[in-house]
PDB file of N, CA and C in Angstrom:
ATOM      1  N   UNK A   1      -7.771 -14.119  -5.582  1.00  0.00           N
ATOM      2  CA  UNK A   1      -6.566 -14.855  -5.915  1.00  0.00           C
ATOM      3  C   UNK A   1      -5.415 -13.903  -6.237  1.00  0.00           C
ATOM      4  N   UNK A   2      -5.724 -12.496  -6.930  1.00  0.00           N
ATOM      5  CA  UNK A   2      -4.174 -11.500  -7.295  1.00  0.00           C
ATOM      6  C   UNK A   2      -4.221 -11.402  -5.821  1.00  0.00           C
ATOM      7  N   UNK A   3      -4.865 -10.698  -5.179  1.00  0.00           N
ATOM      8  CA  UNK A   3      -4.379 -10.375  -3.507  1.00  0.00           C
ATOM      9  C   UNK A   3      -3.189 -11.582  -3.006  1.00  0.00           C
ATOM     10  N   UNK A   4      -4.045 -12.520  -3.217  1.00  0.00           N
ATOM     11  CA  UNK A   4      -3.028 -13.574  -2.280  1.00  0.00           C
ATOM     12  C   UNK A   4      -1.326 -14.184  -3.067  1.00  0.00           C
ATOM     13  N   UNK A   5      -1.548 -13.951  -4.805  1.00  0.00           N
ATOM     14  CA  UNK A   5      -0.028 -13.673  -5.391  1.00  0.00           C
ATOM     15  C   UNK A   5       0.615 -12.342  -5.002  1.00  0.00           C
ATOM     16  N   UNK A   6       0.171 -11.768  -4.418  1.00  0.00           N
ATOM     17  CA  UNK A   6       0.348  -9.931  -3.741  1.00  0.00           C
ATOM     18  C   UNK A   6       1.375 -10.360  -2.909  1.00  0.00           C
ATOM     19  N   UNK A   7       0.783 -10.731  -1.751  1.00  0.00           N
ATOM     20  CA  UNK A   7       1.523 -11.459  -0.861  1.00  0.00           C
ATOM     21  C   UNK A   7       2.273 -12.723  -0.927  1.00  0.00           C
ATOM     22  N   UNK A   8       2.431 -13.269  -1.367  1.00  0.00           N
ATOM     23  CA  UNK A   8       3.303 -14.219  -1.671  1.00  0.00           C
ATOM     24  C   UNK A   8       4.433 -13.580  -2.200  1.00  0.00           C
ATOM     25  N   UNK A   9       4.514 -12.761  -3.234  1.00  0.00           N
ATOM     26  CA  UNK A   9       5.518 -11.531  -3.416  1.00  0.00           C
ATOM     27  C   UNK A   9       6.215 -11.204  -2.868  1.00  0.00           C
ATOM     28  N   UNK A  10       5.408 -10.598  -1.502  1.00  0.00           N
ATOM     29  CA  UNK A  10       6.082  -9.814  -0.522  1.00  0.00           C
ATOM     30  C   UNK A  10       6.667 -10.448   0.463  1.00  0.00           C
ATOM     31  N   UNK A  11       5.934 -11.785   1.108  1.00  0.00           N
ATOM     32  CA  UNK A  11       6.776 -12.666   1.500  1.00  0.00           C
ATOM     33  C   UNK A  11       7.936 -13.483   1.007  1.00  0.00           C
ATOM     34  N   UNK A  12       8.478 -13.482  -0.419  1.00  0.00           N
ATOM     35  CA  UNK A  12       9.340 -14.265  -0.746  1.00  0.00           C
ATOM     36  C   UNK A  12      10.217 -13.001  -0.832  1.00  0.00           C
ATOM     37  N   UNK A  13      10.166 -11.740  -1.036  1.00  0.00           N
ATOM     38  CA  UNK A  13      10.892 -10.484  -0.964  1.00  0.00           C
ATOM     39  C   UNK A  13      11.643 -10.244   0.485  1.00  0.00           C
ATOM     40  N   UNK A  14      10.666 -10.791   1.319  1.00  0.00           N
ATOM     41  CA  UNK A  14      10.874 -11.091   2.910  1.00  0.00           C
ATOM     42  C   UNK A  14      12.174 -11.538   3.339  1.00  0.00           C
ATOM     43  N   UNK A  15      11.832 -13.157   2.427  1.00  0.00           N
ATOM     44  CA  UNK A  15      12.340 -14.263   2.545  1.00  0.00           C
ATOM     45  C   UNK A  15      14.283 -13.682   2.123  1.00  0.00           C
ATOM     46  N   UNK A  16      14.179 -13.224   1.025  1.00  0.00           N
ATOM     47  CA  UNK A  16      14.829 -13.297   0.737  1.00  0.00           C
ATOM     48  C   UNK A  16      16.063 -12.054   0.957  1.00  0.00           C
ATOM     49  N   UNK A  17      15.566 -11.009   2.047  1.00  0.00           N
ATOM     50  CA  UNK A  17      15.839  -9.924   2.153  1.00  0.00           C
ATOM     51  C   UNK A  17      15.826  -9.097   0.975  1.00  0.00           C
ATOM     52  N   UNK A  18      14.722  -9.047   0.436  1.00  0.00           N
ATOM     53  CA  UNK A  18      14.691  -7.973  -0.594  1.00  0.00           C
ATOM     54  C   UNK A  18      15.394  -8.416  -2.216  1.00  0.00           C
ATOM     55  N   UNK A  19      15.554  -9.365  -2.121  1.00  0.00           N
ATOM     56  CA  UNK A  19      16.609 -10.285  -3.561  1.00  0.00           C
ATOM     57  C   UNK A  19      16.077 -10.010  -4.463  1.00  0.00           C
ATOM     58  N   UNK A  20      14.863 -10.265  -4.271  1.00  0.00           N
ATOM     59  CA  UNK A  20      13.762 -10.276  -5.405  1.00  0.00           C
ATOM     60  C   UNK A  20      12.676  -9.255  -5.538  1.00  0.00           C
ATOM     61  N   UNK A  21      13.233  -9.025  -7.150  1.00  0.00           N
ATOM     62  CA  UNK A  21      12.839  -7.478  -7.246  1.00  0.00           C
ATOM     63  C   UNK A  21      11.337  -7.976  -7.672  1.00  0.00           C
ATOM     64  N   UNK A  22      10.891  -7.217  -7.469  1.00  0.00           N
ATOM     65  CA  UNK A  22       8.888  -6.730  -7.957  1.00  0.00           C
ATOM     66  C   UNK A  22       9.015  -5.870  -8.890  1.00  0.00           C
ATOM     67  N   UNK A  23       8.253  -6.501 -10.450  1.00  0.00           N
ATOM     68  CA  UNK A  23       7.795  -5.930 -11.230  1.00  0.00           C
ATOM     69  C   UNK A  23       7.160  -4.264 -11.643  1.00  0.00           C
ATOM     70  N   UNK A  24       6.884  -3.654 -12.177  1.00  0.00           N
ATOM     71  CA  UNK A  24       6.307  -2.747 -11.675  1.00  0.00           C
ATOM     72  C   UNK A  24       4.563  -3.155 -11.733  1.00  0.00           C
ATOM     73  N   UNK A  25       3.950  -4.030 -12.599  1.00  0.00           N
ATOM     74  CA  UNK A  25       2.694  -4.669 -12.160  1.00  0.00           C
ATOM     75  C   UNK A  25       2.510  -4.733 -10.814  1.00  0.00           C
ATOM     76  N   UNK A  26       3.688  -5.756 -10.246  1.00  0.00           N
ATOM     77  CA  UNK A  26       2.990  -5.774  -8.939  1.00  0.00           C
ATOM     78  C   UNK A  26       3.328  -4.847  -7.664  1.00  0.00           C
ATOM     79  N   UNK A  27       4.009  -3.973  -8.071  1.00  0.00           N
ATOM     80  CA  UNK A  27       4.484  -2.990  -7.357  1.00  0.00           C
ATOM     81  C   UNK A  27       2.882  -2.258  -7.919  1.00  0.00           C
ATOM     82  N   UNK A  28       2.529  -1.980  -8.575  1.00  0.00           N
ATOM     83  CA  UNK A  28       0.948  -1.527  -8.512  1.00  0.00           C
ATOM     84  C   UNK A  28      -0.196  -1.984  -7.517  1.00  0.00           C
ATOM     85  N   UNK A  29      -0.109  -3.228  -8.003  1.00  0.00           N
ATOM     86  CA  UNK A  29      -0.451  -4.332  -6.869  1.00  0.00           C
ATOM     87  C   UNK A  29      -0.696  -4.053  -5.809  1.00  0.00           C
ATOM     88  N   UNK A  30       0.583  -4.349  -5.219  1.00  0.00           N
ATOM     89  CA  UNK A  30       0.885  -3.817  -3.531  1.00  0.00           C
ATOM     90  C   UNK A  30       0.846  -2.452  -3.228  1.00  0.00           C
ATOM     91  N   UNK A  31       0.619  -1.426  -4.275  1.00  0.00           N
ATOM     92  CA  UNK A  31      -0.198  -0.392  -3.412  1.00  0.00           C
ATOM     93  C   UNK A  31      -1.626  -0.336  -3.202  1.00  0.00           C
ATOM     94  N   UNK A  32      -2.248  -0.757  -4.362  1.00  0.00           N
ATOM     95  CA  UNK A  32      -3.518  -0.855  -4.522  1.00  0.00           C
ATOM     96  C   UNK A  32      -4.329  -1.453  -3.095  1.00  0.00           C
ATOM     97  N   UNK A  33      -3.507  -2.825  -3.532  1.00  0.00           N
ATOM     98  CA  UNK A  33      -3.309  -3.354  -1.957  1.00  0.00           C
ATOM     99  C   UNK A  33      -3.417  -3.024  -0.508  1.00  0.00           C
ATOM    100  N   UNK A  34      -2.528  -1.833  -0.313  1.00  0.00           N
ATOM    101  CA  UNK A  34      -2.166  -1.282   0.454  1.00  0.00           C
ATOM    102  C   UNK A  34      -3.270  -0.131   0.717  1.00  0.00           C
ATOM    103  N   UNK A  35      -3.527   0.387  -0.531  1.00  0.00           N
ATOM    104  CA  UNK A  35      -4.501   1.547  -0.236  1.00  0.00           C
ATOM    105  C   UNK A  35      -6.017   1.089   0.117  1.00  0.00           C
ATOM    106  N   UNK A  36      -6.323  -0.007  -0.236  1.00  0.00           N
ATOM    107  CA  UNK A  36      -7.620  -1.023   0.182  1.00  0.00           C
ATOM    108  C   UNK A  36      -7.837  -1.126   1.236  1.00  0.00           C
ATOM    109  N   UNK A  37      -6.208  -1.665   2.106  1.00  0.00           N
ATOM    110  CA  UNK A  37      -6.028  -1.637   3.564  1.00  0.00           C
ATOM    111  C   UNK A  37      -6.760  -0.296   4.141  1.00  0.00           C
ATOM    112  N   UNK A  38      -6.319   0.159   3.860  1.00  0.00           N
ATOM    113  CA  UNK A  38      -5.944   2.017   4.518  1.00  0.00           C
ATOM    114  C   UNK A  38      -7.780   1.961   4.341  1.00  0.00           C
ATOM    115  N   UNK A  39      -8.213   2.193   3.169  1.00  0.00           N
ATOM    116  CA  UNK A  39      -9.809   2.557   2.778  1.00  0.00           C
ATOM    117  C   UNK A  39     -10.646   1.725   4.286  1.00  0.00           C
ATOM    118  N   UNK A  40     -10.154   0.388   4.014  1.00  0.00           N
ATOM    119  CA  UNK A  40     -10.851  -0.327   4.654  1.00  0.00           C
ATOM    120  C   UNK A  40     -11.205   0.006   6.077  1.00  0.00           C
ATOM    121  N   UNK A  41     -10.334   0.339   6.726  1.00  0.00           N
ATOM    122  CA  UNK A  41      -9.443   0.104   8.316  1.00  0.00           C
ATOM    123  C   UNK A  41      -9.894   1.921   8.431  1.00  0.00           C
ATOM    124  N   UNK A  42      -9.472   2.632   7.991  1.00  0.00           N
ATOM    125  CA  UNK A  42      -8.935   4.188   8.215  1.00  0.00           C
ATOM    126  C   UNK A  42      -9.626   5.292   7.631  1.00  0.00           C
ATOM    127  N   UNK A  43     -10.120   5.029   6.333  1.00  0.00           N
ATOM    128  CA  UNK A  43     -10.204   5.888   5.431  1.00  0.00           C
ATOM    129  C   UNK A  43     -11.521   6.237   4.954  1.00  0.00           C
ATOM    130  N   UNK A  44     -12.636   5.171   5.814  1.00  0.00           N
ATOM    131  CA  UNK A  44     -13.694   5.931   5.284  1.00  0.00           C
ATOM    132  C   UNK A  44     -14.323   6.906   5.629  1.00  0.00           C
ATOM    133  N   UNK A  45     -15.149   7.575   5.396  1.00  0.00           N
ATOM    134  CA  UNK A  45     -15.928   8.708   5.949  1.00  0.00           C
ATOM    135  C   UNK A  45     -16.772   8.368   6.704  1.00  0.00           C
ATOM    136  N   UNK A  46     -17.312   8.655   7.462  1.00  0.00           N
ATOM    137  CA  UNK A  46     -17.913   9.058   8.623  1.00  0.00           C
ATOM    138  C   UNK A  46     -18.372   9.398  10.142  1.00  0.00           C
ATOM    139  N   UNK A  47     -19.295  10.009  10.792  1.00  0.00           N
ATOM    140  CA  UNK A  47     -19.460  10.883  11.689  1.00  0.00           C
ATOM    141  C   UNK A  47     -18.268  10.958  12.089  1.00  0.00           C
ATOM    142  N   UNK A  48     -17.722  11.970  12.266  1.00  0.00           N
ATOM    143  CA  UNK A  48     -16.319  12.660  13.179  1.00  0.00           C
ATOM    144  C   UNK A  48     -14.897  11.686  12.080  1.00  0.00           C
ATOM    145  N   UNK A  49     -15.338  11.686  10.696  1.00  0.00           N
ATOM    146  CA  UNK A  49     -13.708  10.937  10.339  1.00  0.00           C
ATOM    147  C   UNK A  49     -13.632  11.478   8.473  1.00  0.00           C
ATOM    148  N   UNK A  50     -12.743  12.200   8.260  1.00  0.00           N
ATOM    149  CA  UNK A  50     -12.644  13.297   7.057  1.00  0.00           C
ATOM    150  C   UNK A  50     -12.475  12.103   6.178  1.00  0.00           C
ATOM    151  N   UNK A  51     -12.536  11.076   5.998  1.00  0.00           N
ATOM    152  CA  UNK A  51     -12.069  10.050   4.584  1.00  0.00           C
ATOM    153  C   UNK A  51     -10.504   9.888   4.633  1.00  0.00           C
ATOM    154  N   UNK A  52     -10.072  10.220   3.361  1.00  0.00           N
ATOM    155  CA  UNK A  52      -8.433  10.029   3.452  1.00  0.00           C
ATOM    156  C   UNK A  52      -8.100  11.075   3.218  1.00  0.00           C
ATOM    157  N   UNK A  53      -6.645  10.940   3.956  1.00  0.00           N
ATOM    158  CA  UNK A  53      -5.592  12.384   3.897  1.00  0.00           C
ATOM    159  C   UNK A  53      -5.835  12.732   2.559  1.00  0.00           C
ATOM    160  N   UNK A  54      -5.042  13.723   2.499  1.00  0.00           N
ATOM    161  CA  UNK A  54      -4.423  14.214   1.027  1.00  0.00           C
ATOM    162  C   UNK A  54      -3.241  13.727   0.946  1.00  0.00           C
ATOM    163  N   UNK A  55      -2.467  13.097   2.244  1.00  0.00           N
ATOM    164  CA  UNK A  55      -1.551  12.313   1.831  1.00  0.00           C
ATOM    165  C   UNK A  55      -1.404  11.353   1.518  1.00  0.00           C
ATOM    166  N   UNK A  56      -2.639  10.536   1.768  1.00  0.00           N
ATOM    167  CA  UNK A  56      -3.009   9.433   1.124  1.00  0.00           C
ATOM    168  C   UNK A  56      -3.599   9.196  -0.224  1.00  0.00           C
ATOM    169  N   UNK A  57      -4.418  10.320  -0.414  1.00  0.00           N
ATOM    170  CA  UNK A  57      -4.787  10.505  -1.704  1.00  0.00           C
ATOM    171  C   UNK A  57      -3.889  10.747  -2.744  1.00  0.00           C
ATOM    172  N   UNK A  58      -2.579  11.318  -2.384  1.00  0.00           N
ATOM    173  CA  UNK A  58      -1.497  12.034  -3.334  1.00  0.00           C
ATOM    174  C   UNK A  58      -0.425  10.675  -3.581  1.00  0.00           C
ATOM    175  N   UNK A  59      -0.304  10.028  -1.997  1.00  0.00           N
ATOM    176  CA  UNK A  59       0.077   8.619  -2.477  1.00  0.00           C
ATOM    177  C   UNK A  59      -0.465   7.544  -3.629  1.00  0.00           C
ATOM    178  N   UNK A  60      -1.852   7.256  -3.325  1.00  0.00           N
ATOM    179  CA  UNK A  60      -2.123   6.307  -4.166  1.00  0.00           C
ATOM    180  C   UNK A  60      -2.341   7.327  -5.931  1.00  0.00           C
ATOM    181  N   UNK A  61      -2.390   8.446  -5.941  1.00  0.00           N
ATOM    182  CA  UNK A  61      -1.956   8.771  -7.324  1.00  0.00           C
ATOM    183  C   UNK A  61      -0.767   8.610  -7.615  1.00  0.00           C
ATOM    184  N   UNK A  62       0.394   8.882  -7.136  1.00  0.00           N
ATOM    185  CA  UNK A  62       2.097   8.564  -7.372  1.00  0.00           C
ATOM    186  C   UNK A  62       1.625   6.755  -7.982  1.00  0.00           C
ATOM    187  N   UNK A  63       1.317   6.368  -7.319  1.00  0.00           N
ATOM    188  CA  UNK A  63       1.482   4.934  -7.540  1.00  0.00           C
ATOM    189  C   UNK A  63       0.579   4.546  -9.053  1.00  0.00           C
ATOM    190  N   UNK A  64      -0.191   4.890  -9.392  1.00  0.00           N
ATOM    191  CA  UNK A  64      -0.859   4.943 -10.394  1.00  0.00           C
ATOM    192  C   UNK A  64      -0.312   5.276 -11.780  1.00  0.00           C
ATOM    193  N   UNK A  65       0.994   7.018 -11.204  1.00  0.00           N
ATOM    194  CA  UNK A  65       1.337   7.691 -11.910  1.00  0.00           C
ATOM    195  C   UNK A  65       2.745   7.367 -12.691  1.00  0.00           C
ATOM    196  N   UNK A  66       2.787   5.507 -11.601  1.00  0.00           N
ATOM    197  CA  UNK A  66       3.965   5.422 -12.220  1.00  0.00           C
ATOM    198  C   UNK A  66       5.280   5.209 -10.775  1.00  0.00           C
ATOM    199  N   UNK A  67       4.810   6.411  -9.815  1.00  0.00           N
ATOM    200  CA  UNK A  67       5.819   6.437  -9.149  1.00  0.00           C
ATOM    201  C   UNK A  67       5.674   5.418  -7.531  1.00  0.00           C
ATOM    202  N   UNK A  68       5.412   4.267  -7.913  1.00  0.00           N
ATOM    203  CA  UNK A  68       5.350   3.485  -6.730  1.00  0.00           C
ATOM    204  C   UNK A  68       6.053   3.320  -5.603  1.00  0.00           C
ATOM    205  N   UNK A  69       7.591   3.620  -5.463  1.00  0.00           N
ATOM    206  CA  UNK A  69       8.347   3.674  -4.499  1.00  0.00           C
ATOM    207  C   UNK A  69       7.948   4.677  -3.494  1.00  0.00           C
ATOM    208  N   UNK A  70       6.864   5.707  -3.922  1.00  0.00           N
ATOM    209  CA  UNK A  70       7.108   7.091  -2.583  1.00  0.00           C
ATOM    210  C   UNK A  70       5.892   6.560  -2.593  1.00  0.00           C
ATOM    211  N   UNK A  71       4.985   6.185  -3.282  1.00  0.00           N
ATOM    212  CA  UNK A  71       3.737   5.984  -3.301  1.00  0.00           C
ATOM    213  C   UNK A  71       3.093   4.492  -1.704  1.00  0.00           C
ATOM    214  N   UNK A  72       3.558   3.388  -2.015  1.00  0.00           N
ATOM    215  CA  UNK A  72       4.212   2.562  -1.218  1.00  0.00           C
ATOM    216  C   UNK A  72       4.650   3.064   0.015  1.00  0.00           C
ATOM    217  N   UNK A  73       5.856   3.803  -0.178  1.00  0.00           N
ATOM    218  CA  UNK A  73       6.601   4.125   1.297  1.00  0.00           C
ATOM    219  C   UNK A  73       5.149   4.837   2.217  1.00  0.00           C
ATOM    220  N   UNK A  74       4.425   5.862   1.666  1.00  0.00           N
ATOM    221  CA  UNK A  74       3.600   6.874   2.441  1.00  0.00           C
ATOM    222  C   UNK A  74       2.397   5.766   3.224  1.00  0.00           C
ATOM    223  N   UNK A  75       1.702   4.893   2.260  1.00  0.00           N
ATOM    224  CA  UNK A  75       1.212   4.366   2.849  1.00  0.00           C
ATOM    225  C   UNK A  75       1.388   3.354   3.798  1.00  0.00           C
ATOM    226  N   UNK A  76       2.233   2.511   3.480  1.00  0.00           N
ATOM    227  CA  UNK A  76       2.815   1.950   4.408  1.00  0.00           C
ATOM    228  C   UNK A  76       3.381   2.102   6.172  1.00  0.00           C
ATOM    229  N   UNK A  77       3.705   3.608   5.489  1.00  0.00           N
ATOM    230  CA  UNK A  77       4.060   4.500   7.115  1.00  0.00           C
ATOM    231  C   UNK A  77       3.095   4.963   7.725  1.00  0.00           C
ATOM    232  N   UNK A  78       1.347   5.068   6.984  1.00  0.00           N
ATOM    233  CA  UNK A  78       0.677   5.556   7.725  1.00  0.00           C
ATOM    234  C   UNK A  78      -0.381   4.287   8.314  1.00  0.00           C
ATOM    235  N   UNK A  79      -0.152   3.157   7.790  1.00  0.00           N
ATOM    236  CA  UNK A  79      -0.817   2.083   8.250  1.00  0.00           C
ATOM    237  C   UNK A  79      -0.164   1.595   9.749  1.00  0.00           C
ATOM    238  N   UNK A  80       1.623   1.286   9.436  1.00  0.00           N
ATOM    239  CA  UNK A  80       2.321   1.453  10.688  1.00  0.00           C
ATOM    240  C   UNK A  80       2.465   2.013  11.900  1.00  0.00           C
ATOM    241  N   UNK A  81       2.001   3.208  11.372  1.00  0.00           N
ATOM    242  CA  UNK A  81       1.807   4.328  12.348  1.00  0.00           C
ATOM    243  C   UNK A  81       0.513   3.986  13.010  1.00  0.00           C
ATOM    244  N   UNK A  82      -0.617   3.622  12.717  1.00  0.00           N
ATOM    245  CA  UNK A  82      -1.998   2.946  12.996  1.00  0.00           C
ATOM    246  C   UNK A  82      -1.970   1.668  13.158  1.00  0.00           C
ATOM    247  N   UNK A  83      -0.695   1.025  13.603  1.00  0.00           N
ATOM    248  CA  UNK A  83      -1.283  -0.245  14.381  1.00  0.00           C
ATOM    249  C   UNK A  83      -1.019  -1.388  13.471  1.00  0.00           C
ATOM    250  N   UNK A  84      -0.791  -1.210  12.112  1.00  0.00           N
ATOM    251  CA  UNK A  84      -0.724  -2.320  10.882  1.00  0.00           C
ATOM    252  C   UNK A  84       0.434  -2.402  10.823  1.00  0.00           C
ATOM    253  N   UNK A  85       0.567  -4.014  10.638  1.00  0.00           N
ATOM    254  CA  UNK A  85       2.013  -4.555   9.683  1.00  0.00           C
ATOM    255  C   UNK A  85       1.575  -4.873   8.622  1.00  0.00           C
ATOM    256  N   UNK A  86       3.081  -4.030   7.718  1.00  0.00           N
ATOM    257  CA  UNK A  86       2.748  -3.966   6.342  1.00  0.00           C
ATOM    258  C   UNK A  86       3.974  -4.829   5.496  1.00  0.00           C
TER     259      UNK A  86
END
C-alpha cells in the first residue's frame, strides 16, 4: 500500500507539472522505490552481472543521507537509460 501512495505522488506531481512539492518522507520513498526497481530488474548478482554500480550504490546512500534530489536524478537516469519509465 506505501508503494502505491508512492505513485500516486508522482502521478499527481505529473498531473500537475511538478506543483506539488514531495515531502522529504516521500522523496525517500521514491528512491527507495526506485532503487527496488533497479535491484529488481538490473542489480542483482549473477553469472556474468557485478550487482550494482557504485553509482548506484553512492546514489541510494545520498538519498538516505538526506540528499534525495542527486540521489533520485542518478537512478532514475540509469533505469531510463535501461529501458524504464520512471
Amino acid at each position: 500500500m506505501r508503494l502505491h501512495a508512492t505513485h500516486l505522488v508522482t502521478v499527481a506531481m505529473l498531473g500537475t507539472g511538478g506543483a506539488v512539492a514531495q515531502t522529504p518522507t516521500s522523496d525517500l520513498e521514491r528512491c527507495e522505490s526506485l532503487y527496488a526497481t533497479y535491484e529488481r530488474h538490473l542489480g542483482k548478482k549473477s553469472e556474468g552481472q557485478p550487482g550494482p554500480s557504485l553509482e548506484i550504490k553512492t546514489a541510494i546512500e545520498q538519498c538516505r543521507r538526506g540528499n534525495t534530489a542527486d540521489g533520485i536524478r542518478t537512478i532514475e537516469r540509469t533505469l531510463r537509460a535501461n529501458g524504464f519509465r520512471t
